[in-house]
Protein backbone atom coordinates (compact mmCIF):
# COMPACT_ATOMS: atom_id res chain seq x y z
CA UNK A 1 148.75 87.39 123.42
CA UNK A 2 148.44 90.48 125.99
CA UNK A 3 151.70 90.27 127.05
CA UNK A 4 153.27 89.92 123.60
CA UNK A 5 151.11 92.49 122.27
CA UNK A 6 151.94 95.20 125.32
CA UNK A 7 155.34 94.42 125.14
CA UNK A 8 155.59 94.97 120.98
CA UNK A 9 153.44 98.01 121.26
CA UNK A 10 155.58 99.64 124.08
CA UNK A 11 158.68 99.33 121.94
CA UNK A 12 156.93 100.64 119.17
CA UNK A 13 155.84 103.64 121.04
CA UNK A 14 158.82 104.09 122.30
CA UNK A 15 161.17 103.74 119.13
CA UNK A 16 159.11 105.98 117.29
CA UNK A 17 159.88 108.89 119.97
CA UNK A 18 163.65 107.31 119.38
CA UNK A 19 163.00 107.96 115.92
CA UNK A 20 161.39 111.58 116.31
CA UNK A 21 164.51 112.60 118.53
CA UNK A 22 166.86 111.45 115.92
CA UNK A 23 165.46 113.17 112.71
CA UNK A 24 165.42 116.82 115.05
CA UNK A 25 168.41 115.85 115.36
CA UNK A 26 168.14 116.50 119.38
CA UNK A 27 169.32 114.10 121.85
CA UNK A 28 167.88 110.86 122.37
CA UNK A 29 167.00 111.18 125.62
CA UNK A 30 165.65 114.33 126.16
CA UNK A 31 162.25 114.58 127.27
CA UNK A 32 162.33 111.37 129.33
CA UNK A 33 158.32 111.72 130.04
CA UNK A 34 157.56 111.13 125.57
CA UNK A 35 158.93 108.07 126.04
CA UNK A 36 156.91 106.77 128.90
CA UNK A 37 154.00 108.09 126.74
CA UNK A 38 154.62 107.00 123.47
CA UNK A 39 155.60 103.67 125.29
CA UNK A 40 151.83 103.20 127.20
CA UNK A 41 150.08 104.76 124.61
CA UNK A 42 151.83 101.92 121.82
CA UNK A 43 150.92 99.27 124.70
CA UNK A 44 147.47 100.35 125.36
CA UNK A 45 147.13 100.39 121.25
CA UNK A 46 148.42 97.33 120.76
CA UNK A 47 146.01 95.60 123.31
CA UNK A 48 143.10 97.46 122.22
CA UNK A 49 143.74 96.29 118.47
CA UNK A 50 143.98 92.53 120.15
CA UNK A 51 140.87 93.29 121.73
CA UNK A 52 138.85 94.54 118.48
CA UNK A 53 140.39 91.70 116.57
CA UNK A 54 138.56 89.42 119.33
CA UNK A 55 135.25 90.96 119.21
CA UNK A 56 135.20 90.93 115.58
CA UNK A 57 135.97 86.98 115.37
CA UNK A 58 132.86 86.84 117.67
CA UNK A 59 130.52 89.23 115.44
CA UNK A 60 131.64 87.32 112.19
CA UNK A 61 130.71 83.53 113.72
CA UNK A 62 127.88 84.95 115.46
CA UNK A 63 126.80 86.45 111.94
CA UNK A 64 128.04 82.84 109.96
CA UNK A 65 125.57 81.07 112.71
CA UNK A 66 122.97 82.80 112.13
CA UNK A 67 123.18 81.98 108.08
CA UNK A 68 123.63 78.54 109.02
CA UNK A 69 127.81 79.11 107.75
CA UNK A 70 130.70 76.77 109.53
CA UNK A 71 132.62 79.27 112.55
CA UNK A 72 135.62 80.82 111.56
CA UNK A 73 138.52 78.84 112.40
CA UNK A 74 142.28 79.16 113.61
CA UNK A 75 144.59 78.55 116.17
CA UNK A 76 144.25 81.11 119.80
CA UNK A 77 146.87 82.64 118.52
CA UNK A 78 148.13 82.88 115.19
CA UNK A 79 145.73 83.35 112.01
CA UNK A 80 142.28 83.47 113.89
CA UNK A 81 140.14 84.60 110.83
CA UNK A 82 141.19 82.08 108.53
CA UNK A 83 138.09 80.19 107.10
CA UNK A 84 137.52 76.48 108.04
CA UNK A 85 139.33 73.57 106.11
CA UNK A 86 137.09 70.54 105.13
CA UNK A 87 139.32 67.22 105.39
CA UNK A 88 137.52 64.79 103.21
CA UNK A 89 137.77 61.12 103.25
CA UNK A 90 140.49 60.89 100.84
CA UNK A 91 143.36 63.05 102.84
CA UNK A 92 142.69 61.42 105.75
């Protein structure tokens, strides 16, 4: 997920100096250096948020343990905070 989330929050970054360019209505390109800006500073949000998101799966299931509560549940990936599913005898 680091790569996909440094690579989404770069274009982010820098689209929305794109975007700020266009509504002055200024060339796109001018000030080179905003872009390379806005670009790390969307990457290095994007992987922070990823980060957070992390630590707070681990504070919620450490927090569920300790009140004797199931973990949290989810793919690596997609949906980790989604509570756990209980397949009973009869689905399976």
């Amino acid at each position: 997920m680091g790569f996909t989330a440094t690579l989404v929050g770069g274009s982010v970054g820098f689209v929305a100096q794109m975007t700020s360019n266009a509504v002055q209505k200024i060339p796109l390109s001018r000030q080179p250096w905003m872009h390379v800006l806005c670009a790390v500073g969307g990457a290095w949000g994007a992987n922070k948020w990823v980060q957070t998101e992390t630590e707070l799966l681990a504070d919620i299931n450490e927090m569920r343990a300790h009140k004797g509560l199931p973990p949290m549940v989810g793919t690596k990936y997609y949906f980790p905070m989604v509570p756990p599913t209980y397949i009973t005898e009869d689905e399976q």
